[in-house]
Protein backbone atom coordinates (compact mmCIF):
# COMPACT_ATOMS: atom_id res chain seq x y z
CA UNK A 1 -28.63 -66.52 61.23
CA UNK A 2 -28.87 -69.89 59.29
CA UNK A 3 -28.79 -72.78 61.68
CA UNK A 4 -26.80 -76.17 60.55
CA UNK A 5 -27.66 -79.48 62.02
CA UNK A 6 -24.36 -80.95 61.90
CA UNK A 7 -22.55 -84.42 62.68
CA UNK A 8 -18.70 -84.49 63.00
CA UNK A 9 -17.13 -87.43 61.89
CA UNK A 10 -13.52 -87.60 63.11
CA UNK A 11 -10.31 -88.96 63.67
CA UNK A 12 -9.14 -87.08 66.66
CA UNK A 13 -5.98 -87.54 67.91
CA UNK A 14 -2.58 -86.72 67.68
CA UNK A 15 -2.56 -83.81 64.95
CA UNK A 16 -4.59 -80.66 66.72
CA UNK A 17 -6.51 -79.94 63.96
CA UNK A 18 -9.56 -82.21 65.12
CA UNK A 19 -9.93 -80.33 68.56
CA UNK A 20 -9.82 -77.13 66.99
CA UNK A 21 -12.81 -77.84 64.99
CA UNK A 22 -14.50 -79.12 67.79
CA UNK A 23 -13.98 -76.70 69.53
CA UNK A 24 -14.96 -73.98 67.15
CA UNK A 25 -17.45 -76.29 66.48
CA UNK A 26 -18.95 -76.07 70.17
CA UNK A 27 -18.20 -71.89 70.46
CA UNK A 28 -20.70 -71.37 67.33
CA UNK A 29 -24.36 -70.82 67.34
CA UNK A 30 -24.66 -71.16 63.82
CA UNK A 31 -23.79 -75.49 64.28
CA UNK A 32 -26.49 -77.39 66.55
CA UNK A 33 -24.08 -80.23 67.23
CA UNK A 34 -26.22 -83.32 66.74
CA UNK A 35 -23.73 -85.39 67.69
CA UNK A 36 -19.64 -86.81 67.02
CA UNK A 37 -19.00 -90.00 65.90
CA UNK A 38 -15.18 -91.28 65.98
CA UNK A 39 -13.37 -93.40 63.01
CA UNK A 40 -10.09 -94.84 62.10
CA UNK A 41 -7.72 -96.89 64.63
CA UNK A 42 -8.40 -96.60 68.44
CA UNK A 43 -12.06 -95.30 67.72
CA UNK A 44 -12.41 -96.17 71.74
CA UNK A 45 -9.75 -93.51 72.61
CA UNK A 46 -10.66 -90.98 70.11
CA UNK A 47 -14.41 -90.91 71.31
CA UNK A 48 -13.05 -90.58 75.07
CA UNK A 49 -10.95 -87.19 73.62
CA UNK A 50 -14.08 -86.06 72.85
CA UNK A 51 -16.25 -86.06 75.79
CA UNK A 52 -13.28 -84.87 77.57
CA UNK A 53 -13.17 -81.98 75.42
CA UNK A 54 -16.92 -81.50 75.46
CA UNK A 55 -16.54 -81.67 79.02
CA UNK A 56 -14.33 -78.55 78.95
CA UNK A 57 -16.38 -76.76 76.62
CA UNK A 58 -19.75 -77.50 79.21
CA UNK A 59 -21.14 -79.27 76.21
CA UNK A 60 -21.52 -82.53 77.94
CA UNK A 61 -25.43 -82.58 76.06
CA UNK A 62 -23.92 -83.58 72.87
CA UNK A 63 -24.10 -87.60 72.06
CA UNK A 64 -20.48 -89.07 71.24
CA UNK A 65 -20.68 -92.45 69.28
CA UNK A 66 -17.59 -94.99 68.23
CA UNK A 67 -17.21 -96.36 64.22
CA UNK A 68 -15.29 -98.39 61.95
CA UNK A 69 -11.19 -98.48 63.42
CA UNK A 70 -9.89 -100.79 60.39
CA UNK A 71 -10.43 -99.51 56.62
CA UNK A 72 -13.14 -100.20 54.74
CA UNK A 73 -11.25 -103.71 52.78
CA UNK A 74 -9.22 -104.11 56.01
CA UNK A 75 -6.19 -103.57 53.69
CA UNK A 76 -3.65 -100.98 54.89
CA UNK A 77 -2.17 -100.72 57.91
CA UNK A 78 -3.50 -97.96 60.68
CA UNK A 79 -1.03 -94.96 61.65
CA UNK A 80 -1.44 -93.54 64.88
CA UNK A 81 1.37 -91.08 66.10
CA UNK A 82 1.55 -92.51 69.55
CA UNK A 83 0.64 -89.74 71.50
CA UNK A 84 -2.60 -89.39 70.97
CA UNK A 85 -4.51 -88.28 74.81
CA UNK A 86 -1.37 -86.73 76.28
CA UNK A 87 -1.96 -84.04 78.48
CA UNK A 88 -6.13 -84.60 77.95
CA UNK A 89 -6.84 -87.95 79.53
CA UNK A 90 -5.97 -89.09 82.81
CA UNK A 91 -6.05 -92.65 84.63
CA UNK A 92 -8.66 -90.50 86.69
CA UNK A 93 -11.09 -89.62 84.13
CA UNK A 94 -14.42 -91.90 83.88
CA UNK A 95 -15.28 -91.21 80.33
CA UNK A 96 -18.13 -92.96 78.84
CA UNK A 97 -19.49 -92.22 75.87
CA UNK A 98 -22.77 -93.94 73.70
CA UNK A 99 -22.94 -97.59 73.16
CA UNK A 100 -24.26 -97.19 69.95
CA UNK A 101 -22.42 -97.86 67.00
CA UNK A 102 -21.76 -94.34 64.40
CA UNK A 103 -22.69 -95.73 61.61
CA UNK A 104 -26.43 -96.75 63.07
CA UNK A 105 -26.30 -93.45 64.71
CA UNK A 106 -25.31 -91.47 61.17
CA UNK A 107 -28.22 -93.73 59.74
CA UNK A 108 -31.21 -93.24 61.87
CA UNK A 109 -30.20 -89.35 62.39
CA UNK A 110 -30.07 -88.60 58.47
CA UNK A 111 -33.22 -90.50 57.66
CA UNK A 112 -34.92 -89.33 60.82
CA UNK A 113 -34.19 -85.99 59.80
CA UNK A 114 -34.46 -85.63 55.23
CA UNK A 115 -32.69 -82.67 54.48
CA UNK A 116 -31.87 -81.44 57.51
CA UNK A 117 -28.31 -82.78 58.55
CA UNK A 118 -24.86 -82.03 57.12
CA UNK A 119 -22.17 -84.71 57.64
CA UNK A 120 -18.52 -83.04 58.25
CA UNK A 121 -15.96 -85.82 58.23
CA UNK A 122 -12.52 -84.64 59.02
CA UNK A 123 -10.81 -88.42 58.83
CA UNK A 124 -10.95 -90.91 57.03
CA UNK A 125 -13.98 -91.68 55.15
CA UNK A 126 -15.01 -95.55 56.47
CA UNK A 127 -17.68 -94.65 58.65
CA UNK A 128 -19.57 -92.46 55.87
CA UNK A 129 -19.00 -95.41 53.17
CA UNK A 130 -20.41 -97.72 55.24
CA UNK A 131 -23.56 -95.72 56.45
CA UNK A 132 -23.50 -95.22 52.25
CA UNK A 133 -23.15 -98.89 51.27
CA UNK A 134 -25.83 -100.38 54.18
CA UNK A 135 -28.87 -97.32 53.56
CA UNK A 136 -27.98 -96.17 50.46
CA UNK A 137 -30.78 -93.24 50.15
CA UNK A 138 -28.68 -91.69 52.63
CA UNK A 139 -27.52 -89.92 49.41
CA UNK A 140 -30.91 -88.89 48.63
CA UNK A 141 -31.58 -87.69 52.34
CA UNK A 142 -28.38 -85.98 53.42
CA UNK A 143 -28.42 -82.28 53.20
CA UNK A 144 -24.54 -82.41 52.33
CA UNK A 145 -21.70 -84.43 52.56
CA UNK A 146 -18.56 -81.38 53.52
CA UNK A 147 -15.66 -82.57 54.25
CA UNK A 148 -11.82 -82.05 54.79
CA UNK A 149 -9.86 -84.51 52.33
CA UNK A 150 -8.13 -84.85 49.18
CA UNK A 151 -6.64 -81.97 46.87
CA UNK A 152 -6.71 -81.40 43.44
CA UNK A 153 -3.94 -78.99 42.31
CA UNK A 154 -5.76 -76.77 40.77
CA UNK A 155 -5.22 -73.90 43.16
CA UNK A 156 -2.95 -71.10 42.83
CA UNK A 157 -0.54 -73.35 44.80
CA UNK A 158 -0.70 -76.25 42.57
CA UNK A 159 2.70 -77.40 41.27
CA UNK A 160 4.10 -77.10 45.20
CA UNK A 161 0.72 -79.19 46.62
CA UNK A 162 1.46 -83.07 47.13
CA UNK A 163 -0.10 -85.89 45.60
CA UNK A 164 -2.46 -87.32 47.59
CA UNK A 165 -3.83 -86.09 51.18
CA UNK A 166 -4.12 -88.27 54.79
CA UNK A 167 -7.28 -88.91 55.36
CA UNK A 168 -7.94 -90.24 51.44
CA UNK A 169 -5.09 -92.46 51.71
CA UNK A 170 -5.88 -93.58 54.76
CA UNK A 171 -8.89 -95.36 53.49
CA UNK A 172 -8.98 -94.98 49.24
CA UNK A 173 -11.44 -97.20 48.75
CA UNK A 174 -14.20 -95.58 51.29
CA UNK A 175 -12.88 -92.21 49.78
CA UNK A 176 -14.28 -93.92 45.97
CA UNK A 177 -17.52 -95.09 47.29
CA UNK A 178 -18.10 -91.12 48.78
CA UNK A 179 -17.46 -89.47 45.82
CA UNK A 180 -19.19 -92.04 43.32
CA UNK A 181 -21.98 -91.66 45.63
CA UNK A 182 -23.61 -88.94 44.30
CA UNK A 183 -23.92 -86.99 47.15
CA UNK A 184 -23.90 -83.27 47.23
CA UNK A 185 -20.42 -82.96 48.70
CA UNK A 186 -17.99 -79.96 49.39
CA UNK A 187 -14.28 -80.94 49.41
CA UNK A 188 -12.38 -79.15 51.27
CA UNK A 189 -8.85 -80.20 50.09
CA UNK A 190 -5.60 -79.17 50.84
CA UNK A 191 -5.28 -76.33 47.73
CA UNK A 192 -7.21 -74.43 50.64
CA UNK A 193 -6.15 -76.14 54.00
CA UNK A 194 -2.57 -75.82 53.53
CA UNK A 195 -2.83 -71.47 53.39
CA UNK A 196 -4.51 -71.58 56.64
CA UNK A 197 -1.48 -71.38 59.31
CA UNK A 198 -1.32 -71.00 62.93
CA UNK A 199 1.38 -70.41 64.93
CA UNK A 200 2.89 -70.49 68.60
CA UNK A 201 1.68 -67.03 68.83
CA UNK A 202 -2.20 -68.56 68.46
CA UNK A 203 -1.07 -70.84 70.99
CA UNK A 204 -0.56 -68.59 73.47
CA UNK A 205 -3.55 -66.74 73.10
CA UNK A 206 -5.62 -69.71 73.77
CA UNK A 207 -3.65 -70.66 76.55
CA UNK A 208 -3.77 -67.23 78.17
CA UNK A 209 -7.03 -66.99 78.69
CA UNK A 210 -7.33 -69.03 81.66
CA UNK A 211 -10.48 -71.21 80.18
CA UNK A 212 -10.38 -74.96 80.30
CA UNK A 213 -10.93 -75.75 76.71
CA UNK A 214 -8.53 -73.64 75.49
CA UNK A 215 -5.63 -74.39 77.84
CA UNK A 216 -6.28 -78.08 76.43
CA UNK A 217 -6.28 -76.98 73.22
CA UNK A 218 -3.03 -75.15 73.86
CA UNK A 219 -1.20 -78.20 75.59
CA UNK A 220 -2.27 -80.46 72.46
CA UNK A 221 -0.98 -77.93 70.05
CA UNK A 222 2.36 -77.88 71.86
CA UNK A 223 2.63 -81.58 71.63
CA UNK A 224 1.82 -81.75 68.51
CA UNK A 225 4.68 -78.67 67.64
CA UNK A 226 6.83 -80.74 69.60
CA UNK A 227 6.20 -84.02 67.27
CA UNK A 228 6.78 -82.18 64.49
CA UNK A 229 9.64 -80.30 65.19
CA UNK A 230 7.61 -76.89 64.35
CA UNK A 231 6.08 -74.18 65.31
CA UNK A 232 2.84 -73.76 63.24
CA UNK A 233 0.45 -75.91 61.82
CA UNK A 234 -2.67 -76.13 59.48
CA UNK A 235 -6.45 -75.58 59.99
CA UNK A 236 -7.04 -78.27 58.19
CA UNK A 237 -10.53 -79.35 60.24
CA UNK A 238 -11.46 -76.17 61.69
CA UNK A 239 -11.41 -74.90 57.53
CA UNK A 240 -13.83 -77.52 57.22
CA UNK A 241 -16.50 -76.79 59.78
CA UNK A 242 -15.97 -72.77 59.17
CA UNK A 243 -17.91 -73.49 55.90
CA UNK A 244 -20.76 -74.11 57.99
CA UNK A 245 -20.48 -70.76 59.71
CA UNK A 246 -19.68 -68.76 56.65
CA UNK A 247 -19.01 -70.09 52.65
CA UNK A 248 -18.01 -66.92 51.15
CA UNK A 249 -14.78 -68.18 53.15
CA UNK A 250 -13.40 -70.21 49.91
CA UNK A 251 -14.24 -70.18 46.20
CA UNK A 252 -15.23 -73.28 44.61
CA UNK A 253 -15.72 -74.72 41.22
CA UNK A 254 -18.43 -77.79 40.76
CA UNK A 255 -16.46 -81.10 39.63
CA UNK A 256 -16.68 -84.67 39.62
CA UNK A 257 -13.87 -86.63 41.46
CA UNK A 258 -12.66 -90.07 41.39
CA UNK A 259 -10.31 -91.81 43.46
CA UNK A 260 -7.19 -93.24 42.08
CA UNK A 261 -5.86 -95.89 43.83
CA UNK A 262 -4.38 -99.48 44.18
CA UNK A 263 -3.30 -102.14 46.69
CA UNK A 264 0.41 -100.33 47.63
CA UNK A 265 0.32 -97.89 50.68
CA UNK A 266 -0.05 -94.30 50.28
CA UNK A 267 -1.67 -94.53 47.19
CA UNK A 268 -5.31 -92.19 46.53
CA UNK A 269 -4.76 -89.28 44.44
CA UNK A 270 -8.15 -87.50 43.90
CA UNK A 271 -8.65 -86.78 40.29
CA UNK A 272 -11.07 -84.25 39.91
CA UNK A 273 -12.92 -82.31 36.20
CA UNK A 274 -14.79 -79.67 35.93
CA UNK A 275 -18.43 -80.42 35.46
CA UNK A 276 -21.70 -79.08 35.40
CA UNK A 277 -23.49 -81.48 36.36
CA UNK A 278 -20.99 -82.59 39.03
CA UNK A 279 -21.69 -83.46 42.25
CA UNK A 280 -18.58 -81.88 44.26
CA UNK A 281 -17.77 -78.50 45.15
CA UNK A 282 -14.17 -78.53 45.44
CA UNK A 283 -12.62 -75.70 47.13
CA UNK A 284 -9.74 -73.92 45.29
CA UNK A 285 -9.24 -70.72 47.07
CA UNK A 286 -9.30 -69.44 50.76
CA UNK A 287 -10.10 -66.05 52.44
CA UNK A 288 -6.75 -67.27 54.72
CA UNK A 289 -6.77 -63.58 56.51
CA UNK A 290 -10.21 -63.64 57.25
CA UNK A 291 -10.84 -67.28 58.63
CA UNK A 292 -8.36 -67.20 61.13
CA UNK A 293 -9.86 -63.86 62.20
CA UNK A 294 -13.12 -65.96 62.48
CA UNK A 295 -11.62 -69.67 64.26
CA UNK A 296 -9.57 -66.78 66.83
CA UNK A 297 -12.84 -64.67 67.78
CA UNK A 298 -14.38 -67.89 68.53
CA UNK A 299 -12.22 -69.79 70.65
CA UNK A 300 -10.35 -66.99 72.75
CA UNK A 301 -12.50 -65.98 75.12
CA UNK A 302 -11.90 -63.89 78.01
CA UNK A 303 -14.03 -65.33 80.90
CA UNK A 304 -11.59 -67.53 83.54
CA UNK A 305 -13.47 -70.75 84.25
């Protein structure tokens, strides 16, 4: 079993996704967890999701750090659903969490550690763009950069796939300075995250089980269905950090990408070409069947805590 030293960078909140690769994240001895830093908006409240959930999962030995909350420019206005915490936090809960700041953390860990740690962010892209911009032989240190944003269009599902994707147009320009960066990076965009679907019938599972994790897991997911007025949702994250359990998951093609953007809102289409010498792996197809066999085995347990 190959063992991944692993840093999720994320923008937990409202959408479930984020928890569920946690989660899977914390139910896999393939990922040493070497710690989670939080980005984008209320980086205060997202890092005290966290250690909740880590507290669920009897993970409490994993470091959580806060990051960036405004884009890198300090241009675009932050989105934030509104219910992000419901049903997790209480006024009870005493949840502190590092004082350090994520991108010092992300810095001193990488070039503590040449070669050795993957960064997963699954948000927005500040926190990694900074840590770029202030050490840049991060590049040259990082074992790889995989992470859930973008999409292409060059998938089977192309001419139905949006534009642009969340977490790139949340922050364009920290997407550019990523990709430009020359960092070995997987991009996992939505041509694959969009196949992988759960439904209510997931939910229940987790929730049956009678474990703490999962029953949070299960009340986020139902506010989250609720939000949205349905009754599935995509894997976007948990996609993401499955490629650190198991690759032959997607196919990918190596590419170089460039962000497309200006100063409007919701503008950040990722243009991406074929290359040889590119530095991306963008994934473009998706064992769907076969992954949510995997993220399922891992989080339903049957032990009552």
């Amino acid at each position: 079993m190959t063992l991944n030293r692993v840093i999720i960078d994320t923008d937990i909140g409202s959408d479930i996704d984020d928890a569920m690769a946690l989660a899977l994240a914390m139910r896999s001895p393939e990922i040493i967890l070497e710690g989670v830093t939080t980005v984008y908006g209320d980086v205060d409240l997202r890092a005290k999701m966290v250690k909740k959930l880590l507290q669920f999962g009897n993970r409490e030995d994993v470091h959580v750090y806060a990051g960036i909350n405004n884009p890198l420019l300090n241009n675009r206005e932050i989105w934030m659903a509104g219910h992000e915490g419901e049903g997790l936090l209480t006024e009870e809960d005493a949840l502190e969490y590092d004082s350090k700041h994520a991108v010092d953390f992300i810095i001193e860990t990488v070039m503590n550690n040449p070669g050795e740690i993957t960064l997963v962010p699954i948000g927005p892209l500040t926190n990694i763009a900074a840590s770029i911009i202030r050490e840049p032989r991060i590049v040259e240190n990082v074992k790889e950069i995989v992470l859930m944003g973008g999409v292409t269009r060059f998938g089977e599902s192309g001419p139905e796939m949006r534009l642009v994707e969340h977490n790139i147009v949340c922050d364009p320009e920290a997407a550019s300075v990523v990709f430009r960066s020359n960092a070995p990076i997987v991009m996992v965009g939505l041509d694959v995250t969009l196949k992988v679907i759960i439904t209510e019938e997931e939910r229940r599972k987790l929730h049956d089980t009678g474990n703490l994790l999962n029953i949070a897991l299960s009340t986020m997911m139902k506010r989250w269905f609720e939000y949205n007025n349905e009754q599935h949702t995509y894997m976007h994250d948990p996609l993401t950090v499955a490629l650190l359990i198991d690759r032959s998951l997607v196919k990918t093609r190596k590419m170089k990408v460039y962000v497309e953007y200006d100063n409007r809102p919701q503008t950040g289409q990722t243009l991406a070409m074929l290359a040889d010498d590119g530095n991306v792996e963008v994934c473009l197809d998706v064992d769907q069947e076969r992954f949510i066999q995997l993220l399922m085995e891992r989080l339903v347990v049957e032990r009552l805590e």
